[in-house]
N, C-alpha and C. Protein backbone atom coordinates (compact mmCIF):
# COMPACT_ATOMS: atom_id res chain seq x y z
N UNK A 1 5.65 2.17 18.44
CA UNK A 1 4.79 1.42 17.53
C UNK A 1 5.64 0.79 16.43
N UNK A 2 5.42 -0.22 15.95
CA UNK A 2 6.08 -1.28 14.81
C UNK A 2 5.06 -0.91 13.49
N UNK A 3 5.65 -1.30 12.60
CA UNK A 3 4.76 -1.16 10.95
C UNK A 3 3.93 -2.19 11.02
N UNK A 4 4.01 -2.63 11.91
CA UNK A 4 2.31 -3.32 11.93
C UNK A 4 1.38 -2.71 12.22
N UNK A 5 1.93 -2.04 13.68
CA UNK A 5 0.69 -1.09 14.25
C UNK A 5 -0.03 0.10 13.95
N UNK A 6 1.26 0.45 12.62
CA UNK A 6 0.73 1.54 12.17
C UNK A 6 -0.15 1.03 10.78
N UNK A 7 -0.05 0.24 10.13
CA UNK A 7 -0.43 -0.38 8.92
C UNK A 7 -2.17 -0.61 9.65
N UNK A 8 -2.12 -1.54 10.73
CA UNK A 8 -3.18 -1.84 11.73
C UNK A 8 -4.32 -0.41 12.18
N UNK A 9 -3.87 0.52 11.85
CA UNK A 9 -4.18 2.16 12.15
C UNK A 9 -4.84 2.82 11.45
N UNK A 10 -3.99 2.33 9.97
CA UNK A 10 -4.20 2.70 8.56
C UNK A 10 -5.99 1.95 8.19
N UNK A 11 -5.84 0.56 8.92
CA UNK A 11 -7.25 0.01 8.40
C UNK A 11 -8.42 0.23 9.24
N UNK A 12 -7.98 0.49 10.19
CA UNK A 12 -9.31 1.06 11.51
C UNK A 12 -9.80 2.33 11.30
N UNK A 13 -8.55 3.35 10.72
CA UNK A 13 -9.02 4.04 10.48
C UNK A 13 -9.75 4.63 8.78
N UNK A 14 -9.48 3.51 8.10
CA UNK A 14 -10.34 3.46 6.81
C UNK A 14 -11.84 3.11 7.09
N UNK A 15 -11.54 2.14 7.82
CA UNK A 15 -13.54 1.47 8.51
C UNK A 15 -14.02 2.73 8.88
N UNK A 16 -13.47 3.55 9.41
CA UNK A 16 -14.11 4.67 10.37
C UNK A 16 -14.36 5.51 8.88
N UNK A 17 -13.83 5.61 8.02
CA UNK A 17 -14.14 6.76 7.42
C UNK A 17 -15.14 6.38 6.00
N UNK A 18 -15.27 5.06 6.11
CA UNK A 18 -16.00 4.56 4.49
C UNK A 18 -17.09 5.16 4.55
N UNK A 19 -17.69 6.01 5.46
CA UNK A 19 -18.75 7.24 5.71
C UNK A 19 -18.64 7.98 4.66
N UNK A 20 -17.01 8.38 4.43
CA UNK A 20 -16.83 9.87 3.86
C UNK A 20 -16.33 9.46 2.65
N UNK A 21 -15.58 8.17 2.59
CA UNK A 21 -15.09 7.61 1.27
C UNK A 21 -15.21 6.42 1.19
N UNK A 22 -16.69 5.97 0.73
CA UNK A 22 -16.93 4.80 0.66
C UNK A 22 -15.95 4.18 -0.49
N UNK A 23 -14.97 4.06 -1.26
CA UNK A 23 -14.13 3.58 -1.65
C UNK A 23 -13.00 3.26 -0.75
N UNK A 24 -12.88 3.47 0.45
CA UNK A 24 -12.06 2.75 1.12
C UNK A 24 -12.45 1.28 1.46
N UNK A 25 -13.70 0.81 1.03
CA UNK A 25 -14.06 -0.32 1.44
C UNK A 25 -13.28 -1.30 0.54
N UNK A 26 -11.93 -0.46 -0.50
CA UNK A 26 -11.37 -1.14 -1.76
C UNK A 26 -9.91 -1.57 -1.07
N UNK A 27 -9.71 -0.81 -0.34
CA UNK A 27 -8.30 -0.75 0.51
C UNK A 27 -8.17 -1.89 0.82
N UNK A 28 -6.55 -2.65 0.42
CA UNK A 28 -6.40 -4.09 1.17
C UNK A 28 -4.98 -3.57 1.19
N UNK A 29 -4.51 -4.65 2.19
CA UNK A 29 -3.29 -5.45 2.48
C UNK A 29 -2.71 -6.37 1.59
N UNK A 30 -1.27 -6.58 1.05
CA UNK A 30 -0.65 -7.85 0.36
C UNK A 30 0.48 -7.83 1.22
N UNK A 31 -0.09 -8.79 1.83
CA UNK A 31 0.82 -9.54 3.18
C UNK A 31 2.11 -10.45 2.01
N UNK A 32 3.15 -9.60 1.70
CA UNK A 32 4.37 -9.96 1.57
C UNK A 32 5.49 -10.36 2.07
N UNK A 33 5.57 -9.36 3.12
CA UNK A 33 6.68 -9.19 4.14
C UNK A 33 6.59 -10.10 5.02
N UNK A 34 7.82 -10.18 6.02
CA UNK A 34 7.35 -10.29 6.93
C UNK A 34 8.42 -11.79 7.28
N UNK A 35 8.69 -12.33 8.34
CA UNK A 35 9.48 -13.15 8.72
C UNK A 35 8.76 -14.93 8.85
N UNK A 36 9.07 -15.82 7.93
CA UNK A 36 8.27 -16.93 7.89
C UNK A 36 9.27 -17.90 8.08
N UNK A 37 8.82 -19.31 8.30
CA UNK A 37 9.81 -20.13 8.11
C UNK A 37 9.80 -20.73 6.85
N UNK A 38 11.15 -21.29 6.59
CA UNK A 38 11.57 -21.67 5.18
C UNK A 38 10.56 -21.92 4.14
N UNK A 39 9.84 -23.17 4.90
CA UNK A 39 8.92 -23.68 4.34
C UNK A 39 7.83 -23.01 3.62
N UNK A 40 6.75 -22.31 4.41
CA UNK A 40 6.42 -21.20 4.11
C UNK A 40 6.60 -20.56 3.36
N UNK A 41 7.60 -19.88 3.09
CA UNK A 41 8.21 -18.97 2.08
C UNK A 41 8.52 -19.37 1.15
N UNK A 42 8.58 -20.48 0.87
CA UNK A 42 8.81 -20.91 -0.58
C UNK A 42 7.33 -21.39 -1.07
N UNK A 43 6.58 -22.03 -0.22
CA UNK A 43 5.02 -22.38 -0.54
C UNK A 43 4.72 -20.56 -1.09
N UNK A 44 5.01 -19.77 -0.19
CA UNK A 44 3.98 -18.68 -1.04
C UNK A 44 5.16 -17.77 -2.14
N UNK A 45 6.11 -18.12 -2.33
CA UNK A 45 7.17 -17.93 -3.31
C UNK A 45 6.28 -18.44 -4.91
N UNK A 46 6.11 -19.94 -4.57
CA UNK A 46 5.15 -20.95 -5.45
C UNK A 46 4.42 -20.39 -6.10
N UNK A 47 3.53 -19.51 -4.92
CA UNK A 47 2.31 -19.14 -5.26
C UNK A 47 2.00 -17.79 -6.42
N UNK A 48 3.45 -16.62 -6.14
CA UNK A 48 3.75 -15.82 -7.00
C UNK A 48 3.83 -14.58 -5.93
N UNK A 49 4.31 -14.86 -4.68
CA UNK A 49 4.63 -13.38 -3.38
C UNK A 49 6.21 -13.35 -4.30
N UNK A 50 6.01 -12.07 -4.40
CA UNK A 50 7.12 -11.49 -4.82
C UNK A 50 8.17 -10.30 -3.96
N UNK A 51 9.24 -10.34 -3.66
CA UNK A 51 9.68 -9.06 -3.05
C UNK A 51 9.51 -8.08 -3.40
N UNK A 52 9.34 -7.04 -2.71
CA UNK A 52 9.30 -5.68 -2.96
C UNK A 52 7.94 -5.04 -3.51
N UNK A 53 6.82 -6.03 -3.36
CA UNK A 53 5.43 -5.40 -3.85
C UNK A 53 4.99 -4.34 -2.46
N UNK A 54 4.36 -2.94 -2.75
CA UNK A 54 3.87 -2.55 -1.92
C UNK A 54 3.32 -3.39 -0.91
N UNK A 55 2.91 -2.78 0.68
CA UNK A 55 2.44 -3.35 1.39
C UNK A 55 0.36 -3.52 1.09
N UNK A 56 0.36 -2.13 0.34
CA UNK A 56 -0.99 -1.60 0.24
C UNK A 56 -1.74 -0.79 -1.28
N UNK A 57 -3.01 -1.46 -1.51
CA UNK A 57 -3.13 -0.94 -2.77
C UNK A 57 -4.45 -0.57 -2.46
N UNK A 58 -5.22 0.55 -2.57
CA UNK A 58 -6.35 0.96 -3.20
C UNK A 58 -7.13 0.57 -4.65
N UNK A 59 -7.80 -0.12 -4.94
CA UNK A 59 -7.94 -0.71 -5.96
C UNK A 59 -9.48 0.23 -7.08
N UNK A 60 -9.26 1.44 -6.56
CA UNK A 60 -9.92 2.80 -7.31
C UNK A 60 -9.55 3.78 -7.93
N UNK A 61 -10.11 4.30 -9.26
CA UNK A 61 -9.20 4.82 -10.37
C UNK A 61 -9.53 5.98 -9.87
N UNK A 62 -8.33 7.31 -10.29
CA UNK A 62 -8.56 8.67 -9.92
C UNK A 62 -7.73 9.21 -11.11
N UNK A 63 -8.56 10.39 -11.69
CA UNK A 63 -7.69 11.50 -12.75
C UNK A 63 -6.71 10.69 -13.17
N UNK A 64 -6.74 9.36 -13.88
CA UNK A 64 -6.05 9.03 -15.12
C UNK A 64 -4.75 7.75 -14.03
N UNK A 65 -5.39 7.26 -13.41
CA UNK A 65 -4.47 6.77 -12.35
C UNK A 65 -5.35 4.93 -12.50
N UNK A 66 -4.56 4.17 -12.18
CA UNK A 66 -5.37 2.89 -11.99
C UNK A 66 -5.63 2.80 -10.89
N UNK A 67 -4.68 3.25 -9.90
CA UNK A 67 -5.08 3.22 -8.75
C UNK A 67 -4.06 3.24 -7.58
N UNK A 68 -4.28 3.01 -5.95
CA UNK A 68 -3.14 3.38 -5.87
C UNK A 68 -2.13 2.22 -4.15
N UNK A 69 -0.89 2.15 -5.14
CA UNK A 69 -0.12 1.27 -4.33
C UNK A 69 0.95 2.35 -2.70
N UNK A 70 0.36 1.74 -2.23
CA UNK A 70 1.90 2.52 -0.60
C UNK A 70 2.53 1.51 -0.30
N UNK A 71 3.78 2.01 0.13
CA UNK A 71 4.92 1.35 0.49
C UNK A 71 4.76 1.95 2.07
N UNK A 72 4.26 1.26 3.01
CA UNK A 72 4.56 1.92 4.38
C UNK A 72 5.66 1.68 5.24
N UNK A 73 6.04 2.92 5.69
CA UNK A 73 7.44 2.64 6.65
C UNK A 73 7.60 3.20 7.51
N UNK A 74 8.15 2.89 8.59
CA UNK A 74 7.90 3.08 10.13
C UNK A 74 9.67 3.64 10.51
N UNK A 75 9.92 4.71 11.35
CA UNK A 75 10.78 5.24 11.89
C UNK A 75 11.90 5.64 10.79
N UNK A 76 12.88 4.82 11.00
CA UNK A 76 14.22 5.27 9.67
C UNK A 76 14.34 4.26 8.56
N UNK A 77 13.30 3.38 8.44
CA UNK A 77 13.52 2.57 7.29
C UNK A 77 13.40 3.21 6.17
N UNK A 78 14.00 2.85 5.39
CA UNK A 78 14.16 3.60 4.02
C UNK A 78 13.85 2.08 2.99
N UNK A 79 13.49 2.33 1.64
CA UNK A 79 13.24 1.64 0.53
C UNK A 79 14.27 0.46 0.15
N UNK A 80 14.19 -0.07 0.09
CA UNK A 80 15.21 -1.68 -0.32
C UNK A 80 14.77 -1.34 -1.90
N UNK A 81 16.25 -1.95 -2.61
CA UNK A 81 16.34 -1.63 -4.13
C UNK A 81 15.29 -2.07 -4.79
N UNK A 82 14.70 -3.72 -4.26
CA UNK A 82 13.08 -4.02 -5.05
C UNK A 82 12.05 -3.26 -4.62
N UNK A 83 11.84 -2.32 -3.92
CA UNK A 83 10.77 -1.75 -3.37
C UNK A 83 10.43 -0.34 -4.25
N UNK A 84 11.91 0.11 -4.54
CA UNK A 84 11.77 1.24 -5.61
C UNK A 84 11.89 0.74 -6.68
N UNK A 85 12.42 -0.07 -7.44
CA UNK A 85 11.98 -0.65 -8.48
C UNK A 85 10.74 -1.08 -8.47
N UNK A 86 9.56 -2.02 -7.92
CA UNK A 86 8.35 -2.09 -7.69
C UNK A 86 7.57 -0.55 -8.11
N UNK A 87 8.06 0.44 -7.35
CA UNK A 87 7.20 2.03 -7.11
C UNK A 87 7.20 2.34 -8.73
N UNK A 88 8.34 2.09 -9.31
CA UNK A 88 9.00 2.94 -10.63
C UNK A 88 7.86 2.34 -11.67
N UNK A 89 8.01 0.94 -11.50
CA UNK A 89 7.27 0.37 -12.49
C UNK A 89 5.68 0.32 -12.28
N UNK A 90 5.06 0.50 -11.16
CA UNK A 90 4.05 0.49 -10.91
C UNK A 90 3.54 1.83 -11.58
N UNK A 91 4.50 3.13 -11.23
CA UNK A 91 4.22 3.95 -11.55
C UNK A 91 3.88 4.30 -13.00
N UNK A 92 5.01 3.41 -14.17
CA UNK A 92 5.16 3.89 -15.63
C UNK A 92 4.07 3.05 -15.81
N UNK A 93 3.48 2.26 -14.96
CA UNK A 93 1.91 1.08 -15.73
C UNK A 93 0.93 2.06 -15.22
N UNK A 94 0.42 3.14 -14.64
CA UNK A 94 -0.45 4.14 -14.46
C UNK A 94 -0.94 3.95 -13.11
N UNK A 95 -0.25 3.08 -12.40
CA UNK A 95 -0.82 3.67 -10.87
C UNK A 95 0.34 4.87 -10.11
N UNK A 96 -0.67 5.13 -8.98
CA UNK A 96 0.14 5.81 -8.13
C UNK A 96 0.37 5.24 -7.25
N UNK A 97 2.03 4.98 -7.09
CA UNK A 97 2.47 3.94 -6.44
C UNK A 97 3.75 5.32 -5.46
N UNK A 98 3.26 4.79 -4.21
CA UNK A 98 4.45 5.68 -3.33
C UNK A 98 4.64 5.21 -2.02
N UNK A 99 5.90 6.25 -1.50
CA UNK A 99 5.86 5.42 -0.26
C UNK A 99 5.25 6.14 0.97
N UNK A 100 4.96 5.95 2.17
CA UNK A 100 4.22 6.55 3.55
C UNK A 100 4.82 6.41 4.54
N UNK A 101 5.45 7.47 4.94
CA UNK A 101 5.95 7.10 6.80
C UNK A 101 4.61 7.11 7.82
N UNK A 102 5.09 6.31 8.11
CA UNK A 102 3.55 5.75 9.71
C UNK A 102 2.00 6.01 8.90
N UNK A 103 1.40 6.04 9.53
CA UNK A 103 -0.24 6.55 9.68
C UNK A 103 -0.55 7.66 9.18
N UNK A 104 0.30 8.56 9.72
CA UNK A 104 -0.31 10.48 9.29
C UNK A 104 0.00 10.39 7.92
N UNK A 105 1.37 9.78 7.70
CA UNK A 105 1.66 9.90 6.23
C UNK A 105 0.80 8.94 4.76
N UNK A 106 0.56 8.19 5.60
CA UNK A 106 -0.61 7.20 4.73
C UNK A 106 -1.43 7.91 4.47
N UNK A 107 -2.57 8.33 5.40
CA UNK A 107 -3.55 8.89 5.97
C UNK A 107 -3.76 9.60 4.73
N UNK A 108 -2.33 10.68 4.89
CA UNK A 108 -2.78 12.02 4.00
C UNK A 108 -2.37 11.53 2.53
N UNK A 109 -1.77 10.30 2.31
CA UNK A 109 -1.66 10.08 1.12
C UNK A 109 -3.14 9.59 0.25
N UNK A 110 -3.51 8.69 1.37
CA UNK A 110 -5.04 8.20 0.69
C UNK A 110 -5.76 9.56 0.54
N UNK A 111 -6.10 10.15 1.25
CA UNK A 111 -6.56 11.44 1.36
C UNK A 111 -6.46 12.34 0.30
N UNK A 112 -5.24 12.80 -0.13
CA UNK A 112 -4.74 13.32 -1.11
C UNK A 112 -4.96 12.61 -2.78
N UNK A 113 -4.97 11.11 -2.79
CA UNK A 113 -5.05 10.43 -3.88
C UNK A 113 -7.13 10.34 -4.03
N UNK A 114 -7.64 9.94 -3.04
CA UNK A 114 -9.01 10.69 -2.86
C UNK A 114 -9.80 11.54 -3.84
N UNK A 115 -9.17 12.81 -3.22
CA UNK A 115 -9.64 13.70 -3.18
C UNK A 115 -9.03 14.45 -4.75
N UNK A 116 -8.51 13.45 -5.92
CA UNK A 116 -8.24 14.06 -7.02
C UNK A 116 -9.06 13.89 -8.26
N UNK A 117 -10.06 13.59 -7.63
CA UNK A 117 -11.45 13.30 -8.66
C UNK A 117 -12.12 11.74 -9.27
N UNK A 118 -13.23 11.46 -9.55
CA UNK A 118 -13.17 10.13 -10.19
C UNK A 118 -12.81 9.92 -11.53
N UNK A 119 -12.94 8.56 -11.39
CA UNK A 119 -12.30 8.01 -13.06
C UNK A 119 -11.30 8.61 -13.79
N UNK A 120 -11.34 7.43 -15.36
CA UNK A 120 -9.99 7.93 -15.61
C UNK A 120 -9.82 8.69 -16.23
């Protein structure tokens, strides 16, 4: 599987669960990444896509949190220097900003960020 498919995993299996946490219906994608041509990439450069923003943000407050950003990553990729800089600062502005290997690790991160109570 590629970090698409698992990212792709991450949202099928949010639909499935807005049963149990209807705040997943908050869960999006910021399609950053990803291989474009020139052109492209500078049109959404323009626009304000920045490197190193998480792939994924929850946009619901928990126990003193704004809310919460993942960095998802698939097999041995590890963090590029804007990606932890992104986490650091996201973090000192009051979200919970981290990173997720595949699906299980997402999974239990939303899960975990969840399940730490409402508001702030």
């Amino acid at each position: 599987m590629s970090e698409h498919d698992e990212q792709k995993k991450i949202f099928q299996w949010a639909r499935m669960s807005e049963g149990r946490w209807p705040e997943l219906a908050l869960l999006f994608a910021i399609p950053n990444g990803g291989h474009r041509h020139k052109a492209v990439a500078a049109k959404l450069k323009a626009e304000g896509v920045k490197a190193g923003v998480p792939d994924m943000c929850l946009a619901v407050a928990r126990r003193g949190w704004h809310g919460l950003y993942i960095e998802l990553k698939h097999g041995k990729n590890t963090l590029r220097a804007t990606q932890k800089l992104w986490l650091a600062r996201l973090t000192d502005s009051g979200y919970y900003a981290r990173v997720a290997y595949e699906f299980e690790g997402a999974k239990a991160l939303i899960e975990e960020y969840l399940s730490l109570g409402e508001g702030l």
